[in-house]
N, C-alpha and C. Protein backbone atom coordinates (compact mmCIF):
# COMPACT_ATOMS: atom_id res chain seq x y z
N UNK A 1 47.76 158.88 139.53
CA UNK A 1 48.59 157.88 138.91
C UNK A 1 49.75 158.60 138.22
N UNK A 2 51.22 158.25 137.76
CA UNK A 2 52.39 158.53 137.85
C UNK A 2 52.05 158.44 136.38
N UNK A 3 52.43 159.29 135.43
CA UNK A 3 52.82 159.47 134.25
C UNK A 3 53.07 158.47 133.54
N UNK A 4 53.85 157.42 133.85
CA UNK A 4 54.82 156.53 133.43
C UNK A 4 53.56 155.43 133.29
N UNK A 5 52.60 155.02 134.87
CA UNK A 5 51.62 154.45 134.78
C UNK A 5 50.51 154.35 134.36
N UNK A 6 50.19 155.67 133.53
CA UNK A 6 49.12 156.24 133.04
C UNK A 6 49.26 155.81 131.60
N UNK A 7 50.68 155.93 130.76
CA UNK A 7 51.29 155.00 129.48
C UNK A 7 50.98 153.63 129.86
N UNK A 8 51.11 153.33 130.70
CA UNK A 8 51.11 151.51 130.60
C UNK A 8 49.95 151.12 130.79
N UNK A 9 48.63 151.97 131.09
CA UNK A 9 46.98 152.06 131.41
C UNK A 9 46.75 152.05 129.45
N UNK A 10 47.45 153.62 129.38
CA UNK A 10 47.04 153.56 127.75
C UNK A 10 47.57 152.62 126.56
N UNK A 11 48.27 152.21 126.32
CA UNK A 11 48.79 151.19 125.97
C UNK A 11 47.79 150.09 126.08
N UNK A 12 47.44 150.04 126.67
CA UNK A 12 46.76 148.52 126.82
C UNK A 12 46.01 148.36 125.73
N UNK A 13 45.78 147.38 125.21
CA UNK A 13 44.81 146.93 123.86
C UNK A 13 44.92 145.44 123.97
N UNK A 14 43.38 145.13 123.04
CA UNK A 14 43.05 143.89 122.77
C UNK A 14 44.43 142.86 122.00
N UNK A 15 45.41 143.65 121.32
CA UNK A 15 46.21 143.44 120.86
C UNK A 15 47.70 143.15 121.38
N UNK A 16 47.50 144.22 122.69
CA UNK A 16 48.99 144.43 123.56
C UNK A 16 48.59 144.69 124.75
N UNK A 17 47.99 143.40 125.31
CA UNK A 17 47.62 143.23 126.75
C UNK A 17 49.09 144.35 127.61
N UNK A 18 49.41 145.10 128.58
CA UNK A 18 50.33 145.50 129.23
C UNK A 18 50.32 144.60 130.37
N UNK A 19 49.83 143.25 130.57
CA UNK A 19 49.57 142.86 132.10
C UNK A 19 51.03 141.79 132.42
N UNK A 20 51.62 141.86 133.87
CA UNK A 20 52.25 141.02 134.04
C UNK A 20 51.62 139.53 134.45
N UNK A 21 52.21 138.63 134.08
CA UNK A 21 52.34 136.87 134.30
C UNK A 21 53.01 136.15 134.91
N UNK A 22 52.93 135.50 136.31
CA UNK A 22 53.54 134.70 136.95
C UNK A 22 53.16 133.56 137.04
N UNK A 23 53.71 132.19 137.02
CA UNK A 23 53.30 131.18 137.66
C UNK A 23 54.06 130.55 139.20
N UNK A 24 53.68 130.13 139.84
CA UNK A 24 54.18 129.45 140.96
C UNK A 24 53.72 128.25 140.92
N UNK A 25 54.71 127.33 141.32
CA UNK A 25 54.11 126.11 141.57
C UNK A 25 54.84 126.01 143.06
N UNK A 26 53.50 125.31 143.90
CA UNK A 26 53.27 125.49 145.70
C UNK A 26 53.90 123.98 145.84
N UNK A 27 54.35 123.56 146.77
CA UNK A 27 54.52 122.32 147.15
C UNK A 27 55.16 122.83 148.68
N UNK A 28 53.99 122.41 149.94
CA UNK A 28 52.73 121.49 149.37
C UNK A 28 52.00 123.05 149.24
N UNK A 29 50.60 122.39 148.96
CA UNK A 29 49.87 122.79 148.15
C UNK A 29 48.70 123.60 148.93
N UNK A 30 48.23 124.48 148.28
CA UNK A 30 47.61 125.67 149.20
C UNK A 30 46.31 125.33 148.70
N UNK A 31 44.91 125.80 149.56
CA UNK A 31 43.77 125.82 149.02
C UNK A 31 43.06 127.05 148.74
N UNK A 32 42.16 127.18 148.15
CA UNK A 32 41.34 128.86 147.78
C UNK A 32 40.81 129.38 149.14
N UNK A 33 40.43 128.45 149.76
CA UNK A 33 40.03 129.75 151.33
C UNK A 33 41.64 129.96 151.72
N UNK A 34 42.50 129.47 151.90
CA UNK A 34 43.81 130.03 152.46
C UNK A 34 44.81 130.79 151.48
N UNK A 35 44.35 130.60 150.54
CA UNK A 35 44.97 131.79 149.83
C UNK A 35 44.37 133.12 149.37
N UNK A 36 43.30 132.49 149.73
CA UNK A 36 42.01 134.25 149.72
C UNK A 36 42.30 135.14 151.14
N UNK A 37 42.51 133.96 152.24
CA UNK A 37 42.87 134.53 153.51
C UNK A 37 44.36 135.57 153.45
N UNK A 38 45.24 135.17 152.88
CA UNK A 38 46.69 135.40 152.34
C UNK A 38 46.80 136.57 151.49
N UNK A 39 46.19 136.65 150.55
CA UNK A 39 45.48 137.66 149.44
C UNK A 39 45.07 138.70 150.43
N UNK A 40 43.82 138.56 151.72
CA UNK A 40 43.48 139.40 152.01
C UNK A 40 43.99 140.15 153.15
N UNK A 41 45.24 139.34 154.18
CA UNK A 41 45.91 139.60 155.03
C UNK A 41 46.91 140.45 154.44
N UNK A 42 47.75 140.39 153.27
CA UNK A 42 49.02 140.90 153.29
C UNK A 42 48.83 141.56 151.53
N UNK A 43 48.44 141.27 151.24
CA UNK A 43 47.91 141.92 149.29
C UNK A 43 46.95 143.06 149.61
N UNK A 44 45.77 143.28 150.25
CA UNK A 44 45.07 144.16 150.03
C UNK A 44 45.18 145.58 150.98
N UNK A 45 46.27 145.16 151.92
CA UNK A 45 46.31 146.53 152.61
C UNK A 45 47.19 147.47 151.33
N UNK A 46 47.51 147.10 150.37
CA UNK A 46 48.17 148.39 149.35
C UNK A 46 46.97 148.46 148.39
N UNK A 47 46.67 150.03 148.70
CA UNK A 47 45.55 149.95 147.65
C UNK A 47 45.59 150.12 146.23
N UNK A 48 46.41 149.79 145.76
CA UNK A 48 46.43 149.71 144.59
C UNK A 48 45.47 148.26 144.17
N UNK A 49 45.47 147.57 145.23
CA UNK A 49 44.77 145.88 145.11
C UNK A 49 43.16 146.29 144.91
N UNK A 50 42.44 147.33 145.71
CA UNK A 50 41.28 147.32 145.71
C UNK A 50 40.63 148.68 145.29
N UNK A 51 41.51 149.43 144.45
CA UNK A 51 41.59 150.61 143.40
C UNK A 51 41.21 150.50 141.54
N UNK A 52 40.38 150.86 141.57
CA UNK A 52 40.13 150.65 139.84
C UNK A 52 41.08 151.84 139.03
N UNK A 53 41.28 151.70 137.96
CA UNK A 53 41.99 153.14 137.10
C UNK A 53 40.87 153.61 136.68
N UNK A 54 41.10 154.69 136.74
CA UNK A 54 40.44 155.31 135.49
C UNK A 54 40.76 157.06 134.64
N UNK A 55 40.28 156.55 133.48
CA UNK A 55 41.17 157.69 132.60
C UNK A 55 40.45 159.09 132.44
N UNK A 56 41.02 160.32 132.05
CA UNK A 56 40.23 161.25 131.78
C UNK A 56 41.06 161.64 130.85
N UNK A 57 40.66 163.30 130.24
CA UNK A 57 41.59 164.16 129.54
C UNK A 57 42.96 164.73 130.30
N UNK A 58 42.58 164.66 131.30
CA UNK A 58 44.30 165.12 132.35
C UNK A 58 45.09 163.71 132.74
N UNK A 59 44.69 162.66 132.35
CA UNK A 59 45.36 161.24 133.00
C UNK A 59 44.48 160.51 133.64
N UNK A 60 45.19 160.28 134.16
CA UNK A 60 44.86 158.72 134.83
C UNK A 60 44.62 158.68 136.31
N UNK A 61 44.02 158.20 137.14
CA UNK A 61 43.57 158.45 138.38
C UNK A 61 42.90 156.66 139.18
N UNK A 62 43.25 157.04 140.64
CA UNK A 62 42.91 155.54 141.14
C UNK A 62 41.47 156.22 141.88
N UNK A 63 40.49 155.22 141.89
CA UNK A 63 39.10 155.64 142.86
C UNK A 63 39.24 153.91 143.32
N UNK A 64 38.46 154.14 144.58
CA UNK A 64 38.33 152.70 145.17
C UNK A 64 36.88 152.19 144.39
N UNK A 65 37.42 150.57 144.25
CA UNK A 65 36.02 149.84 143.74
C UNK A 65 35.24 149.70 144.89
N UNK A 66 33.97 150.28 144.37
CA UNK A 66 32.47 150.15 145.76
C UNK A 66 32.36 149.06 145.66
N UNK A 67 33.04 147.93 144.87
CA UNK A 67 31.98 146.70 144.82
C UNK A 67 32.86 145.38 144.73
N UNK A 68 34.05 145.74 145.08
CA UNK A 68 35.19 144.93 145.36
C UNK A 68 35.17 143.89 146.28
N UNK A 69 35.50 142.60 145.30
CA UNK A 69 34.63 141.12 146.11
C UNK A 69 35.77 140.20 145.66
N UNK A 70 36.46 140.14 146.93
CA UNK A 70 37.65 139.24 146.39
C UNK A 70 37.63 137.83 145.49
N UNK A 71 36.35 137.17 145.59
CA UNK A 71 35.78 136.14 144.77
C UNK A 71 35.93 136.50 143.19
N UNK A 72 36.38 137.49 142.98
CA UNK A 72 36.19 138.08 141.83
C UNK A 72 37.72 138.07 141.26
N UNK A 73 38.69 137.78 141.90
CA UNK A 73 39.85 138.57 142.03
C UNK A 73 40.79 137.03 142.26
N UNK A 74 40.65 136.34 143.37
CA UNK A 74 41.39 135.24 143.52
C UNK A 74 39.81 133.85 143.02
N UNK A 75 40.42 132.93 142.35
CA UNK A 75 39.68 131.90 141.92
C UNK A 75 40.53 131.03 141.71
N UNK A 76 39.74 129.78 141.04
CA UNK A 76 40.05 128.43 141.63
C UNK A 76 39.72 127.87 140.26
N UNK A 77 40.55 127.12 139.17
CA UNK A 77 39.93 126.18 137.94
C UNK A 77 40.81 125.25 138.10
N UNK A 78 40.49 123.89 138.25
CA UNK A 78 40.97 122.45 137.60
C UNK A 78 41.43 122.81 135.95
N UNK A 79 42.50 122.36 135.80
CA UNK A 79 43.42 122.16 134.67
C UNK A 79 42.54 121.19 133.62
N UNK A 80 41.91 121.32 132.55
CA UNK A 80 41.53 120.52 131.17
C UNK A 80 42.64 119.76 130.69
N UNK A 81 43.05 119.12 130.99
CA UNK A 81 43.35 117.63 130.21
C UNK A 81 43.55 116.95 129.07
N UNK A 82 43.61 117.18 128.00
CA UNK A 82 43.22 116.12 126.90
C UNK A 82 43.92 114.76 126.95
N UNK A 83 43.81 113.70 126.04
CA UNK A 83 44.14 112.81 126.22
C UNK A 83 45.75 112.68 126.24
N UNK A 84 46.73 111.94 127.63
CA UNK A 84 47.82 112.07 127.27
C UNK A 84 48.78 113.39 127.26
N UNK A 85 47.78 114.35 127.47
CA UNK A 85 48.42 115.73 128.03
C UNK A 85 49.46 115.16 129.44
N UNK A 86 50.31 115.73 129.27
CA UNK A 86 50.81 115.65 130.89
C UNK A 86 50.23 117.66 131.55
N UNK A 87 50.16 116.98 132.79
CA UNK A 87 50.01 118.47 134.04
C UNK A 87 50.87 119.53 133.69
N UNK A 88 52.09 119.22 133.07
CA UNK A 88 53.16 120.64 132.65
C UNK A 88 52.33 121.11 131.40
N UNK A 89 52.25 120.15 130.94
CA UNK A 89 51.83 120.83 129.15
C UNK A 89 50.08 121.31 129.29
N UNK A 90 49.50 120.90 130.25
CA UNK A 90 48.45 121.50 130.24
C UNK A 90 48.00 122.55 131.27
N UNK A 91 49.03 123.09 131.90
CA UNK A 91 49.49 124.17 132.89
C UNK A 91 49.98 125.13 131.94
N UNK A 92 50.81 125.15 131.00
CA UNK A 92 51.21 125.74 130.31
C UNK A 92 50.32 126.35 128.76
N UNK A 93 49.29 124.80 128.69
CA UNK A 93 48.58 126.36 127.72
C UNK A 93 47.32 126.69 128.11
N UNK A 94 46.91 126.38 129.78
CA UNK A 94 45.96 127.62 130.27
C UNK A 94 46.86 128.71 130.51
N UNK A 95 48.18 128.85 130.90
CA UNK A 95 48.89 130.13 130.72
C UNK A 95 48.84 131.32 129.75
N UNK A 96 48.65 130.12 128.47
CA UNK A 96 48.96 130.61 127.51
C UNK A 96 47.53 131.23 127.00
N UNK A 97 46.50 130.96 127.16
CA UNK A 97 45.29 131.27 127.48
C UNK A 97 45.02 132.40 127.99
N UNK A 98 45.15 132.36 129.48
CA UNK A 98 44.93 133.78 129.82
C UNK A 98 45.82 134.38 129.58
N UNK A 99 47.23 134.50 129.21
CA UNK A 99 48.23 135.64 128.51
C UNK A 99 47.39 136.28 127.49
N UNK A 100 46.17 135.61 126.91
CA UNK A 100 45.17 136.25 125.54
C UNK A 100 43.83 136.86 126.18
N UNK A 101 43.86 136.74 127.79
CA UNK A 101 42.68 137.41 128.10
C UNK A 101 42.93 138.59 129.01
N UNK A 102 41.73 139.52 128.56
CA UNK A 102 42.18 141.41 129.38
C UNK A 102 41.88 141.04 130.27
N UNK A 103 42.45 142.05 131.59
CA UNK A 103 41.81 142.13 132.86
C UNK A 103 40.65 143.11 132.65
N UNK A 104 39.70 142.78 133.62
CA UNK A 104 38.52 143.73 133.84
C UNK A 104 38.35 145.33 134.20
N UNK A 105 38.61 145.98 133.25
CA UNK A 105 39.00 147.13 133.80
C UNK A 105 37.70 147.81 134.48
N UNK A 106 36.58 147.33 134.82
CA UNK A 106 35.61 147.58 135.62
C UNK A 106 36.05 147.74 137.28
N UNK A 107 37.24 146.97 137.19
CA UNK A 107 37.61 146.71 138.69
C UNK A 107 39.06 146.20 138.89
N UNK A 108 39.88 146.22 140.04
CA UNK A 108 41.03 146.39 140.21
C UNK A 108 41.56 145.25 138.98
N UNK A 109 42.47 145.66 138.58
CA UNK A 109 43.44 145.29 137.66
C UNK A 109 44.22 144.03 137.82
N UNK A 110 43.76 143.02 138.24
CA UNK A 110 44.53 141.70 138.89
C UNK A 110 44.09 140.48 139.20
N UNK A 111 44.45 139.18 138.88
CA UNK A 111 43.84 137.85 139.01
C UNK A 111 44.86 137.27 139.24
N UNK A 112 44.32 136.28 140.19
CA UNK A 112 45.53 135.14 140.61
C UNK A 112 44.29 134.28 140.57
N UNK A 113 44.52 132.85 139.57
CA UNK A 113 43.79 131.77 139.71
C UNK A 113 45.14 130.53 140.15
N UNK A 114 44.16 130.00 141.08
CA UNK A 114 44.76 128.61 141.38
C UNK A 114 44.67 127.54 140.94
N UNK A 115 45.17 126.59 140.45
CA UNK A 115 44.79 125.19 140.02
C UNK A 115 45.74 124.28 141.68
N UNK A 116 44.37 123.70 142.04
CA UNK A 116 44.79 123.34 143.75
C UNK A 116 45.22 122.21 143.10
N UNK A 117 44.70 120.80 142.68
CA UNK A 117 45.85 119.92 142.65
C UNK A 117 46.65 119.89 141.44
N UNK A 118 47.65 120.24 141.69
CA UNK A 118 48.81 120.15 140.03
C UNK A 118 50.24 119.23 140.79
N UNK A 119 50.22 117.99 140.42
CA UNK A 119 51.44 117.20 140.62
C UNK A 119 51.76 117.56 142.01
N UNK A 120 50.85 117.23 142.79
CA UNK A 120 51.03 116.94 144.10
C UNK A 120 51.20 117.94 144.95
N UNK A 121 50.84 119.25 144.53
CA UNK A 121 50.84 120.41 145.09
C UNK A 121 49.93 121.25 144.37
N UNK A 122 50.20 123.06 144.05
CA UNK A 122 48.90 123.35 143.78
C UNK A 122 50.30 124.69 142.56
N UNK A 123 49.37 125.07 141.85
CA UNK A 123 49.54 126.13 140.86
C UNK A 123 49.37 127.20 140.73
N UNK A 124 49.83 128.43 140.69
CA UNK A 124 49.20 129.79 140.93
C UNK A 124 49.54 130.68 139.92
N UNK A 125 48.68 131.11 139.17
CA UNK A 125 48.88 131.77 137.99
C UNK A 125 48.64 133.32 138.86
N UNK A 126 49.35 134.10 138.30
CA UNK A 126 49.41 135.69 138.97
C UNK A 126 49.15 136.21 137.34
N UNK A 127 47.90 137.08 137.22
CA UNK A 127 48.26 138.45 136.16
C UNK A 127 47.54 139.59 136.99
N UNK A 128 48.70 140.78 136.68
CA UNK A 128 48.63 141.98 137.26
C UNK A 128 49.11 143.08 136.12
N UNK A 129 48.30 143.91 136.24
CA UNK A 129 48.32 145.19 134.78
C UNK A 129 49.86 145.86 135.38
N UNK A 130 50.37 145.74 134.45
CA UNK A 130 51.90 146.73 134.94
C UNK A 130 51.60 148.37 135.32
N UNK A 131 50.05 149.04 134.96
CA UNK A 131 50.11 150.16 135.77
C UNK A 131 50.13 149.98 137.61
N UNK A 132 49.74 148.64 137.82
CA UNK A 132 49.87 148.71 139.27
C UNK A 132 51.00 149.24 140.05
């Protein structure tokens, strides 16, 4: 791992997540087997997708996860609701949600959850650790 990426590994804290955040909104709208298919056609041939970090006293280093299960990696949650929420405002604070949760550093560094129906199409939240 590159010097530069090995800072943005260390850095990381409960406090100062380093991970990047995307949303997409699909129209039309994709489902979890075809975007796991998608994920696994064109995302996982760079291995950085199916590579864990890990640190020592000399840096930082990639080993492949033995136990790497894309189910783990791309997922699927229906949006919570409250009363009178609209779909933007409640898209926006599961965002805001996982912007407060770590990635698993047990295993590659990255989640894309989908919310399949969001306003007539589907939702795709991307977080990826900026050492990737």
């Amino acid at each position: 791992m590159s010097k530069v990426d090995t800072a943005w590994l260390r850095m990381d804290s409960a406090s100062n997540l380093m991970m990047i955040l995307g949303v997409w909104v699909l129209r039309p709208g994709v489902s979890l087997t075809a975007l796991r298919e998608r994920v696994t056609e064109r995302l996982l041939p760079y291995r950085r997708f199916v590579q864990i970090a890990r640190q020592d006293a000399t840096g930082a280093h990639w080993i492949k996860d033995p136990d790497f299960d894309i189910t783990r990696h791309v997922v699927s949650r229906p949006l919570k609701r409250a009363r009178g929420q609209s779909a933007q405002s409640a898209l926006q604070a599961r965002i805001a949600d996982l912007a407060l949760q770590p990635l698993d550093h047990e295993h590659p560094l990255w989640c894309f959850e989908l919310v399949e129906d969001h306003e007539g199409g589907s939702a795709l939240i991307a977080r990826i650790h900026h050492c990737i």
